[in-house]
Protein backbone atom coordinates (compact mmCIF):
# COMPACT_ATOMS: atom_id res chain seq x y z
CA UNK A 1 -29.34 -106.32 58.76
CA UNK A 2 -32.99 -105.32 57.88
CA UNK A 3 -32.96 -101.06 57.78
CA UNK A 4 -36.58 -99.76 58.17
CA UNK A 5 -36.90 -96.68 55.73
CA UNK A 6 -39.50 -94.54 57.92
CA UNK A 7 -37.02 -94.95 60.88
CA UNK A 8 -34.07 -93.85 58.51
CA UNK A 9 -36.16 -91.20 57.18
CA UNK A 10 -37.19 -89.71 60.64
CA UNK A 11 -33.77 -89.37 61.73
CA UNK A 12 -33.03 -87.58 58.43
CA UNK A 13 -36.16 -85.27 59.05
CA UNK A 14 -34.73 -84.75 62.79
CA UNK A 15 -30.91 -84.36 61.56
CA UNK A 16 -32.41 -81.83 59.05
CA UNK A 17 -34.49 -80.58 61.69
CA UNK A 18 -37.61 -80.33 59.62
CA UNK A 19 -40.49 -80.59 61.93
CA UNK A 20 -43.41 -83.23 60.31
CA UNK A 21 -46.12 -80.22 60.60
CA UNK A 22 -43.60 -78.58 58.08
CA UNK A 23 -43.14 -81.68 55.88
CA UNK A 24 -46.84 -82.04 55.61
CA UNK A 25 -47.23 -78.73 54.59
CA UNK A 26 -44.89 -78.67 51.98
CA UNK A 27 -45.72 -82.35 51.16
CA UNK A 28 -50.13 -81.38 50.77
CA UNK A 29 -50.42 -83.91 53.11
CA UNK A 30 -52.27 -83.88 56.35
CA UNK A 31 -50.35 -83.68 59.42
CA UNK A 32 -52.40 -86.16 61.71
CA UNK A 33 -51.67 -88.49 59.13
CA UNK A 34 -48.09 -88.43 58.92
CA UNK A 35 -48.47 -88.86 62.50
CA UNK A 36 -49.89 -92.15 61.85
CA UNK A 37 -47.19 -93.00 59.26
CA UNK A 38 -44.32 -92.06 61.59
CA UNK A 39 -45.94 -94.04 64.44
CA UNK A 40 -46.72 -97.40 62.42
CA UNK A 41 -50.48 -97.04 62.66
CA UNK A 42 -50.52 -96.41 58.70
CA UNK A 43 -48.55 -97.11 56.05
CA UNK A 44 -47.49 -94.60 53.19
CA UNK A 45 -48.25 -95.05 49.52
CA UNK A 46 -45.48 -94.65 47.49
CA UNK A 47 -47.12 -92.07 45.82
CA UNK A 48 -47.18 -90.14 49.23
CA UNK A 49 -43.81 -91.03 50.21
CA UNK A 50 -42.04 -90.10 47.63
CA UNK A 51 -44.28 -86.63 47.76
CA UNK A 52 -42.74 -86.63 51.21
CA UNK A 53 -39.49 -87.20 50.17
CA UNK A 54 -39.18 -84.37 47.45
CA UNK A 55 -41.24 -82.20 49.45
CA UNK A 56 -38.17 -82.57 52.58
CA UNK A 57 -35.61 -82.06 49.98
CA UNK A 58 -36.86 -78.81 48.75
CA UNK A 59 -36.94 -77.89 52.78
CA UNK A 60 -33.34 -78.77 52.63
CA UNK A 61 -31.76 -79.14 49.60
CA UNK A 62 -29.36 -82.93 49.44
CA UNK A 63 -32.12 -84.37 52.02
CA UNK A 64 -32.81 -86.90 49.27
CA UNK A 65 -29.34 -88.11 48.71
CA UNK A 66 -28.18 -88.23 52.22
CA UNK A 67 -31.43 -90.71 53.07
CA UNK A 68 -30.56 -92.77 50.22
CA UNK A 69 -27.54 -93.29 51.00
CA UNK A 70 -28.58 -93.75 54.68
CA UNK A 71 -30.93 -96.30 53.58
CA UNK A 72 -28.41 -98.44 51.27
CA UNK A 73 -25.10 -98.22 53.88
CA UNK A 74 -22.12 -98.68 52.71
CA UNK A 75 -21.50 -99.78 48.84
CA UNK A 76 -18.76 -100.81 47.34
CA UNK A 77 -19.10 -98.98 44.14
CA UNK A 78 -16.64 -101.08 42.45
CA UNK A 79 -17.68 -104.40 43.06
CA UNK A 80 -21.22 -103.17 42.74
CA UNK A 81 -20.72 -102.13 39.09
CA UNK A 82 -19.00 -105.18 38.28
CA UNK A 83 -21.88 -107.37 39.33
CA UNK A 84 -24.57 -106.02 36.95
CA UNK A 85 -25.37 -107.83 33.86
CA UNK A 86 -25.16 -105.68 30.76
CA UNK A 87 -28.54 -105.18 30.23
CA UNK A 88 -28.65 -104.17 34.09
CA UNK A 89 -25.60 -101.86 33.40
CA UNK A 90 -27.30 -100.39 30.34
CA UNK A 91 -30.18 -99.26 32.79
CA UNK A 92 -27.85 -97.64 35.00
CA UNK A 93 -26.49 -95.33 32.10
CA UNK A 94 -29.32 -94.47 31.48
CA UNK A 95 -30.48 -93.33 34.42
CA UNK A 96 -27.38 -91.53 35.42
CA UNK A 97 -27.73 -89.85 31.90
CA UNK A 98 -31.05 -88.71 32.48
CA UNK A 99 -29.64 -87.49 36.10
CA UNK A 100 -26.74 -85.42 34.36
CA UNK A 101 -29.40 -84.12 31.87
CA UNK A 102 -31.83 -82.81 34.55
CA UNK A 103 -28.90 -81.38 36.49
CA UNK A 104 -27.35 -79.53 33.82
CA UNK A 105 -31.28 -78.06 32.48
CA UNK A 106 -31.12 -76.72 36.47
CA UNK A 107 -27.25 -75.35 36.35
CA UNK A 108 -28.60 -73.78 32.74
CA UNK A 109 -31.87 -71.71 34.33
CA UNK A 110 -30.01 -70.59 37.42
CA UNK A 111 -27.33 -68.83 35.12
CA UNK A 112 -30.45 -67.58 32.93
């Protein structure tokens, strides 16, 4: 099953209820041309989606997660761990360490 990640992502913008004139703003992006993107006539840079992306999170906070996981379905954590090669496991610490990292910096300058 193909998913298409702008349709995923507008139904997390309209679950969220964050309107796209909203998004742009927060995003610095034009609003007439996220009208294009959400419409097919353009295509997003990943440089501008991802601005898109972390601009809808700050909107509402977990946005981010919930479209990822949106976007992969549902995985079997198990038998996906077991299925990376060591060097691809190795990557995977590493990002999850540099996740924990940034999250506790965060938890550390709220209680500041």
């Amino acid at each position: 099953m193909q998913r298409n990640f702008l349709e995923i992502f507008k139904g997390k913008l309209n679950t969220h209820r964050i309107q796209t004139k909203v998004l742009a703003l927060e995003a610095g992006r034009n609003a007439s041309y996220l009208s294009e993107v959400f419409t097919g006539k353009k295509s997003p840079t990943l440089e501008t989606f991802t601005a898109l992306l972390e601009a809808a999170d700050r909107l509402s906070p977990g946005f981010a997660d919930e479209y990822c996981l949106a976007l992969v379905g549902h995985v079997d954590l198990d038998n996906f761990v077991t299925s990376l090669s060591s060097n691809e496991l190795a990557v995977l610490m590493m990002c999850v360490g540099q996740r924990l990292k940034k999250l506790g910096s965060r938890e550390n300058a709220i209680a500041a």
